[in-house]
C-alpha atoms as a PDB file:
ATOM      1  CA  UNK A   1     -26.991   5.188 -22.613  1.00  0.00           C
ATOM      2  CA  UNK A   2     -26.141   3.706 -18.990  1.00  0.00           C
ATOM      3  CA  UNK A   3     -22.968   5.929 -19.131  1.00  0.00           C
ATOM      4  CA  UNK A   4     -24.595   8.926 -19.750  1.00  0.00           C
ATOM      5  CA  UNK A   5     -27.189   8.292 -17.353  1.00  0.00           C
ATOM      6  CA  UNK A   6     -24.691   8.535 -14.491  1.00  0.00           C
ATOM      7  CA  UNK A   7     -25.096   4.429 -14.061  1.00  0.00           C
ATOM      8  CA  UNK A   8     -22.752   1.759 -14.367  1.00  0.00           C
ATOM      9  CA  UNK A   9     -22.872  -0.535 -17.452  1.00  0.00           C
ATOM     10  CA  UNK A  10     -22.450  -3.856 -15.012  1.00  0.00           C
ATOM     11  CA  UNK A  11     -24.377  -4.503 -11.909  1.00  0.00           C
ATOM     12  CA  UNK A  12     -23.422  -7.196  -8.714  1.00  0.00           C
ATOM     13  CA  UNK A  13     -25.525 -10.195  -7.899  1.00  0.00           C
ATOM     14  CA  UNK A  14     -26.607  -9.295  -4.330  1.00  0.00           C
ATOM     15  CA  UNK A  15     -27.219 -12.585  -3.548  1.00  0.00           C
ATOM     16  CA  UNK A  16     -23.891 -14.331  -4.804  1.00  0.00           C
ATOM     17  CA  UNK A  17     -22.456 -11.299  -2.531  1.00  0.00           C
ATOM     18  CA  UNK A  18     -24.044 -12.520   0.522  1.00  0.00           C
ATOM     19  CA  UNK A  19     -23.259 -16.074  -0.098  1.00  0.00           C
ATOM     20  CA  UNK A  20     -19.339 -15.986  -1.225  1.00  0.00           C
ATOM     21  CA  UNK A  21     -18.867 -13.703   2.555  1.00  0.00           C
ATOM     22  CA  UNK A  22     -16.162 -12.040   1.368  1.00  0.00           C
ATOM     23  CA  UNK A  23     -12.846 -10.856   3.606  1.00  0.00           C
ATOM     24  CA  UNK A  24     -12.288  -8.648   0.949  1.00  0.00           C
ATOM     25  CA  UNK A  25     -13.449  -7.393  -2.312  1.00  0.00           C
ATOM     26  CA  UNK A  26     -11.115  -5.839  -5.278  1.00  0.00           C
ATOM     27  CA  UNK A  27     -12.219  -3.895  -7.737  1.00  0.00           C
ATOM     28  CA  UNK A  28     -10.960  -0.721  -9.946  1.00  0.00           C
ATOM     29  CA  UNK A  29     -12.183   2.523 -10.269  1.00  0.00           C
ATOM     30  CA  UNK A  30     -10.091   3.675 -13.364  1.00  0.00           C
ATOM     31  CA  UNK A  31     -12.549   2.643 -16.362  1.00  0.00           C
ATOM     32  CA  UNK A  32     -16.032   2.536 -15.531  1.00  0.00           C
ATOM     33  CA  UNK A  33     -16.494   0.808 -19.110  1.00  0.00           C
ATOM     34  CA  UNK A  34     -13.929  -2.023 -17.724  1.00  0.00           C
ATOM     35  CA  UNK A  35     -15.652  -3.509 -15.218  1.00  0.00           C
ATOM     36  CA  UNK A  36     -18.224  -2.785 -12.044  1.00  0.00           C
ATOM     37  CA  UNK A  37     -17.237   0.511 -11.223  1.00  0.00           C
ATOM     38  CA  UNK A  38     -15.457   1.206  -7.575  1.00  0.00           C
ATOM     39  CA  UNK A  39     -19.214   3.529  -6.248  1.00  0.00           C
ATOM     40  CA  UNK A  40     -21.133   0.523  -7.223  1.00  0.00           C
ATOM     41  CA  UNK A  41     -19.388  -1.510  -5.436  1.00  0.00           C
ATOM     42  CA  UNK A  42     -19.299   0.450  -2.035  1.00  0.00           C
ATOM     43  CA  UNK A  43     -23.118   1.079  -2.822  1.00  0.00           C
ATOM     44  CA  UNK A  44     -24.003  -2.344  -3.371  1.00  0.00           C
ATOM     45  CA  UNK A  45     -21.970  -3.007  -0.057  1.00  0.00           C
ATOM     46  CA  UNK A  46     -23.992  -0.481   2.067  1.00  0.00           C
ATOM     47  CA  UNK A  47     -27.503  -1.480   0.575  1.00  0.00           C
ATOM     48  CA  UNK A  48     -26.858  -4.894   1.591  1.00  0.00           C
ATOM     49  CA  UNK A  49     -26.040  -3.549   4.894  1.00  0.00           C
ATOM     50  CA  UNK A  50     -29.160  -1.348   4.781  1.00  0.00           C
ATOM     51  CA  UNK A  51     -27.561   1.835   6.093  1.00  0.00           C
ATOM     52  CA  UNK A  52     -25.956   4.688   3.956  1.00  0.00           C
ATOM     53  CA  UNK A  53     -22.537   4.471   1.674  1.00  0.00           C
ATOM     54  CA  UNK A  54     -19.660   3.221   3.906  1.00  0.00           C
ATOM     55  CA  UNK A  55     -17.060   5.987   4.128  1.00  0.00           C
ATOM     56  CA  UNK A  56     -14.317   6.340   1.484  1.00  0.00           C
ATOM     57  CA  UNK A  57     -11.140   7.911   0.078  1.00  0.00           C
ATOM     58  CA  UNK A  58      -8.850   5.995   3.107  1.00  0.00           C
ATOM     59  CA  UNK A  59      -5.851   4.878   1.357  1.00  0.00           C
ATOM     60  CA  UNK A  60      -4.683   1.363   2.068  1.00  0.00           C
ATOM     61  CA  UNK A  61      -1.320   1.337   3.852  1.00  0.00           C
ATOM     62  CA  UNK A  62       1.993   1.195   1.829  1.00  0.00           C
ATOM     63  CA  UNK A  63      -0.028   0.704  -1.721  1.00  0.00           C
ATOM     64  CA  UNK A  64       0.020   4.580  -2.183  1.00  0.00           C
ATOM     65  CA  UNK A  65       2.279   4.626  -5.608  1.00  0.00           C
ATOM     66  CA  UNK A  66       0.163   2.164  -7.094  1.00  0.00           C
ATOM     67  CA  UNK A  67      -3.104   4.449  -6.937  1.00  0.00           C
ATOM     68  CA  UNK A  68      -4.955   1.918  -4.320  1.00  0.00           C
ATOM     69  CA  UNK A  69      -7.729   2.978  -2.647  1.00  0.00           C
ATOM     70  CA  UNK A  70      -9.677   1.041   0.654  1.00  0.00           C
ATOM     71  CA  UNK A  71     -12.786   1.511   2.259  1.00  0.00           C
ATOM     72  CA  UNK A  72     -14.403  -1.423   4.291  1.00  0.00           C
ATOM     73  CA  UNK A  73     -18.185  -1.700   4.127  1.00  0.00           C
ATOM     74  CA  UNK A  74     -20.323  -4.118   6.404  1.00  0.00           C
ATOM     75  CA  UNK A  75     -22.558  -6.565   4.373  1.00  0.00           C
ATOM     76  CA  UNK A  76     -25.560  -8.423   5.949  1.00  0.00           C
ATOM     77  CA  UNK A  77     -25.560 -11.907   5.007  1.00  0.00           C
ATOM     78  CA  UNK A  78     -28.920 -13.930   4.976  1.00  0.00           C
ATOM     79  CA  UNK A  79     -28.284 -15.713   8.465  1.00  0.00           C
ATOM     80  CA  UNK A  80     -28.095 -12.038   9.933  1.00  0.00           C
ATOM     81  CA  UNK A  81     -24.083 -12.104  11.103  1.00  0.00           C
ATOM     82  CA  UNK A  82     -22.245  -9.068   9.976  1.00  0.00           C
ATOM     83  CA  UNK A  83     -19.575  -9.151   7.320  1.00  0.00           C
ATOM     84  CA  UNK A  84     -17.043  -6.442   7.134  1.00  0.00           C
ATOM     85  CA  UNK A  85     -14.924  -7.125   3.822  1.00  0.00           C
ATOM     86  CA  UNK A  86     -12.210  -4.229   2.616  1.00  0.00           C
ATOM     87  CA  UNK A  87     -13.105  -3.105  -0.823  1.00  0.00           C
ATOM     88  CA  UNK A  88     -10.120  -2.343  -2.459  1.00  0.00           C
ATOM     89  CA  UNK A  89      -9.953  -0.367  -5.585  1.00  0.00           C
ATOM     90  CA  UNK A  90      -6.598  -0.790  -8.361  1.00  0.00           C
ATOM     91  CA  UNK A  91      -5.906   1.907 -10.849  1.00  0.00           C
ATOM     92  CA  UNK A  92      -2.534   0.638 -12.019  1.00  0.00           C
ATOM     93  CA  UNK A  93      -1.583   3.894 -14.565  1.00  0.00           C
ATOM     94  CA  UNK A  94       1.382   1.481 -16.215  1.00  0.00           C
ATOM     95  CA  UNK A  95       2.830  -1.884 -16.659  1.00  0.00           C
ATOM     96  CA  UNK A  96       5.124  -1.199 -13.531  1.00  0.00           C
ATOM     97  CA  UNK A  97       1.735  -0.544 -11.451  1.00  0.00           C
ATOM     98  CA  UNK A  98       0.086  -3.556 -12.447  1.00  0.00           C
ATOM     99  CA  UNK A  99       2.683  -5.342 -11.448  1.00  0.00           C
ATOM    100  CA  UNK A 100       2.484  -3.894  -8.024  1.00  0.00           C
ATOM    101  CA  UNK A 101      -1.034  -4.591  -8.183  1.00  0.00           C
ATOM    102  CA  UNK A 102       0.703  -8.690  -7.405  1.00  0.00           C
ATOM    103  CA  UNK A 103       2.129  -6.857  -3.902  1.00  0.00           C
ATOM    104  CA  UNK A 104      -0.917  -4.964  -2.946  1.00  0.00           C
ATOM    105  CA  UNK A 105      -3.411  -8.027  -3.204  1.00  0.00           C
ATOM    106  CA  UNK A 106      -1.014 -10.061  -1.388  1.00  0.00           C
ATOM    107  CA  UNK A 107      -0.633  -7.671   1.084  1.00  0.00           C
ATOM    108  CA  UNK A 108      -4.214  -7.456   1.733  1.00  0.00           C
ATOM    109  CA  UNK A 109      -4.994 -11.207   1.661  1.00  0.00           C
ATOM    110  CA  UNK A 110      -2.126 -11.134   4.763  1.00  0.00           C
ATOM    111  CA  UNK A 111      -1.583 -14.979   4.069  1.00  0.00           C
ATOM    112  CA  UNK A 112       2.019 -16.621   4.871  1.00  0.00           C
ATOM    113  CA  UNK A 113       4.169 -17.570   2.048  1.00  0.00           C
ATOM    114  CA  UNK A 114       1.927 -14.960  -0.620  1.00  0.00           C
ATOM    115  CA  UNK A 115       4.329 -11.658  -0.388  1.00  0.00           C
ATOM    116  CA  UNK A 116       7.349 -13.926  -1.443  1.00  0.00           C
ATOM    117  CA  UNK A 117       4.932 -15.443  -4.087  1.00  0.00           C
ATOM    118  CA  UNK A 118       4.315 -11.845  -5.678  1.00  0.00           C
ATOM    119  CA  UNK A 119       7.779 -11.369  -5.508  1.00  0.00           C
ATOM    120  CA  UNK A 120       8.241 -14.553  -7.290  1.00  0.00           C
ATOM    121  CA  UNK A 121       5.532 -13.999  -9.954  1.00  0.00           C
ATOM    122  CA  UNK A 122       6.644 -10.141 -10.662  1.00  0.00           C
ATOM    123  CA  UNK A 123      10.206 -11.174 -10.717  1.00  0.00           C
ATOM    124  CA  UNK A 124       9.924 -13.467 -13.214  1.00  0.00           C
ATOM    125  CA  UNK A 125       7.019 -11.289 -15.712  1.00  0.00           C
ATOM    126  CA  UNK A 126      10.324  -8.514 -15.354  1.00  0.00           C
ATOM    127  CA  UNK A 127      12.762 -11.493 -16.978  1.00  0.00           C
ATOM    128  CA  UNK A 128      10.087 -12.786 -19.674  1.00  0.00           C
ATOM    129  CA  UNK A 129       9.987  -8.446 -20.498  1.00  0.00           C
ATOM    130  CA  UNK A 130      13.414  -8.481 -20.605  1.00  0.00           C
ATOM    131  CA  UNK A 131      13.534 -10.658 -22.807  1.00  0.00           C
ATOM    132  CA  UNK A 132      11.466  -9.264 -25.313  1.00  0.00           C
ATOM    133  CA  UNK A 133      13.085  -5.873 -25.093  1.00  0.00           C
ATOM    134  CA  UNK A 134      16.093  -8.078 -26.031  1.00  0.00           C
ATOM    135  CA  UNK A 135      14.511  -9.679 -29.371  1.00  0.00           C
ATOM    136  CA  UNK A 136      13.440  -6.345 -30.545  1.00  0.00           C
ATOM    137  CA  UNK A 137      16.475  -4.478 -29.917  1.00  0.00           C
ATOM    138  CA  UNK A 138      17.732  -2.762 -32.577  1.00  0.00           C
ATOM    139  CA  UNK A 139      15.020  -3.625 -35.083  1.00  0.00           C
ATOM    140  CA  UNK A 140      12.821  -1.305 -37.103  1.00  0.00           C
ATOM    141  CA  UNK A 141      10.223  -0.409 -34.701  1.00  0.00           C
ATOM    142  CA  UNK A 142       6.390  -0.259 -36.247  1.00  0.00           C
ATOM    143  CA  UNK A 143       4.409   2.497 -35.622  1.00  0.00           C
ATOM    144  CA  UNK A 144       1.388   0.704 -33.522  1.00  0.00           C
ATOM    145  CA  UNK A 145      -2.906   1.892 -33.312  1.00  0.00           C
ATOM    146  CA  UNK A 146      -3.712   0.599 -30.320  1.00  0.00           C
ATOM    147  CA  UNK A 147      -8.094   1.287 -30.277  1.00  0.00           C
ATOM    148  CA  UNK A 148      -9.811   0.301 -27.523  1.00  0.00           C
ATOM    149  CA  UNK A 149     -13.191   1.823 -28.263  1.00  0.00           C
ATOM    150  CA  UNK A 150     -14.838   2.535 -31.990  1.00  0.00           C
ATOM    151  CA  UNK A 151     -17.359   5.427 -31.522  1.00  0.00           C
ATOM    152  CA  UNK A 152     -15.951   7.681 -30.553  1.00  0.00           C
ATOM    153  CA  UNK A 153     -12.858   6.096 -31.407  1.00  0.00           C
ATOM    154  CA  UNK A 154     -10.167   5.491 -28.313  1.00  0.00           C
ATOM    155  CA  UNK A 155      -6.526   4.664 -27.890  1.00  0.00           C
ATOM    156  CA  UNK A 156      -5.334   2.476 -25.579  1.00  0.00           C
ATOM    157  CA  UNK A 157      -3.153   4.107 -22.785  1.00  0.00           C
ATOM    158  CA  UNK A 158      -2.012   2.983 -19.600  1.00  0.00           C
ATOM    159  CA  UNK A 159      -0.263   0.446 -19.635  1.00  0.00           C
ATOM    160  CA  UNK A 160      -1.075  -0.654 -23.104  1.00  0.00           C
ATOM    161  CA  UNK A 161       1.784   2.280 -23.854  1.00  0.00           C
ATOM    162  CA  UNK A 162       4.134   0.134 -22.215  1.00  0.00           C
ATOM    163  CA  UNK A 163       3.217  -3.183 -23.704  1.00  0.00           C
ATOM    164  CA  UNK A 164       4.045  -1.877 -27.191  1.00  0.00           C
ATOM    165  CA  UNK A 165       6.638  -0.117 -26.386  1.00  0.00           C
ATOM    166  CA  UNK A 166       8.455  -3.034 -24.731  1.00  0.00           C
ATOM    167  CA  UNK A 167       7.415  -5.731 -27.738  1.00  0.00           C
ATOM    168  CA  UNK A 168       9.431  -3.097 -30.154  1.00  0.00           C
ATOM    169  CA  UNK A 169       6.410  -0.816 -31.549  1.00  0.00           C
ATOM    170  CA  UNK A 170       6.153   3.230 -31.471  1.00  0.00           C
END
């Protein structure tokens, strides 16, 4: 029902926004069946300011190929100050964008050290994948049903297509 409605199936907890103050917020706006979907979000952000929805569709610097997406919105806490976190939405379309998705939230956190920590953490997902492509290699390779969803029934895609692909199925 919510679906067809036009409404989101999750909902934010105004409240917990105002009292986390976030610097930034990520979210996705591929599946709105995943999670809080990305309007929600910027809604929830501009209700809490009390104005209108924030502007949207500015792209977030150097995050392009990985389907990224930024707005900022300004949230009203409580004690009246002004918050101003970036919402930034993820659609990683494969297992090579989600691990981007590593560079893109360390790029936005802007911390010291966290860049070469992505690096670190990608780098070494890549190995343990190369690894498995290893084991498999050259062994019968199973055809896979990869469902997601049971009425109507749905296949996983993305980077689930990857995933079994990599761990030797077809």
């Amino acid at each position: 029902g919510s679906l067809k409605n036009g409404q989101s199936l999750y909902g934010i907890d105004k409240d917990v926004l105002r009292s986390v103050r976030p610097d930034v917020i990520f979210t996705q706006s591929l599946c709105d069946v995943c999670a809080v979907s990305y309007p929600v979000v910027l809604d929830t952000c501009a209700k809490l300011l009390g104005g209108g929805p924030p502007p949207s569709g500015s792209a977030t610097p150097g995050s392009a190929d990985v389907n990224v997406s930024g707005d900022s919105c300004g949230v009203l806490p409580s004690n009246g100050s002004v918050l101003n976190p970036r919402v930034i939405s993820m659609e990683p379309e494969n297992l090579d964008d989600c691990l981007k998705t590593f560079h893109v939230a360390a790029m936005a956190l802007n911390q010291p050290g966290l860049m070469a920590k992505a690096e670190n953490v990608t780098s070494s997902i890549q190995q343990g994948l190369n690894s498995i492509r290893e084991a498999v290699k050259g062994r019968p390779r199973p055809r896979v049903a990869f469902i997601e969803w049971h009425d109507p029934i749905f296949c996983g895609g993305h980077w689930i297509v990857d995933m079994v692909d990599i761990a030797g199925g077809s």
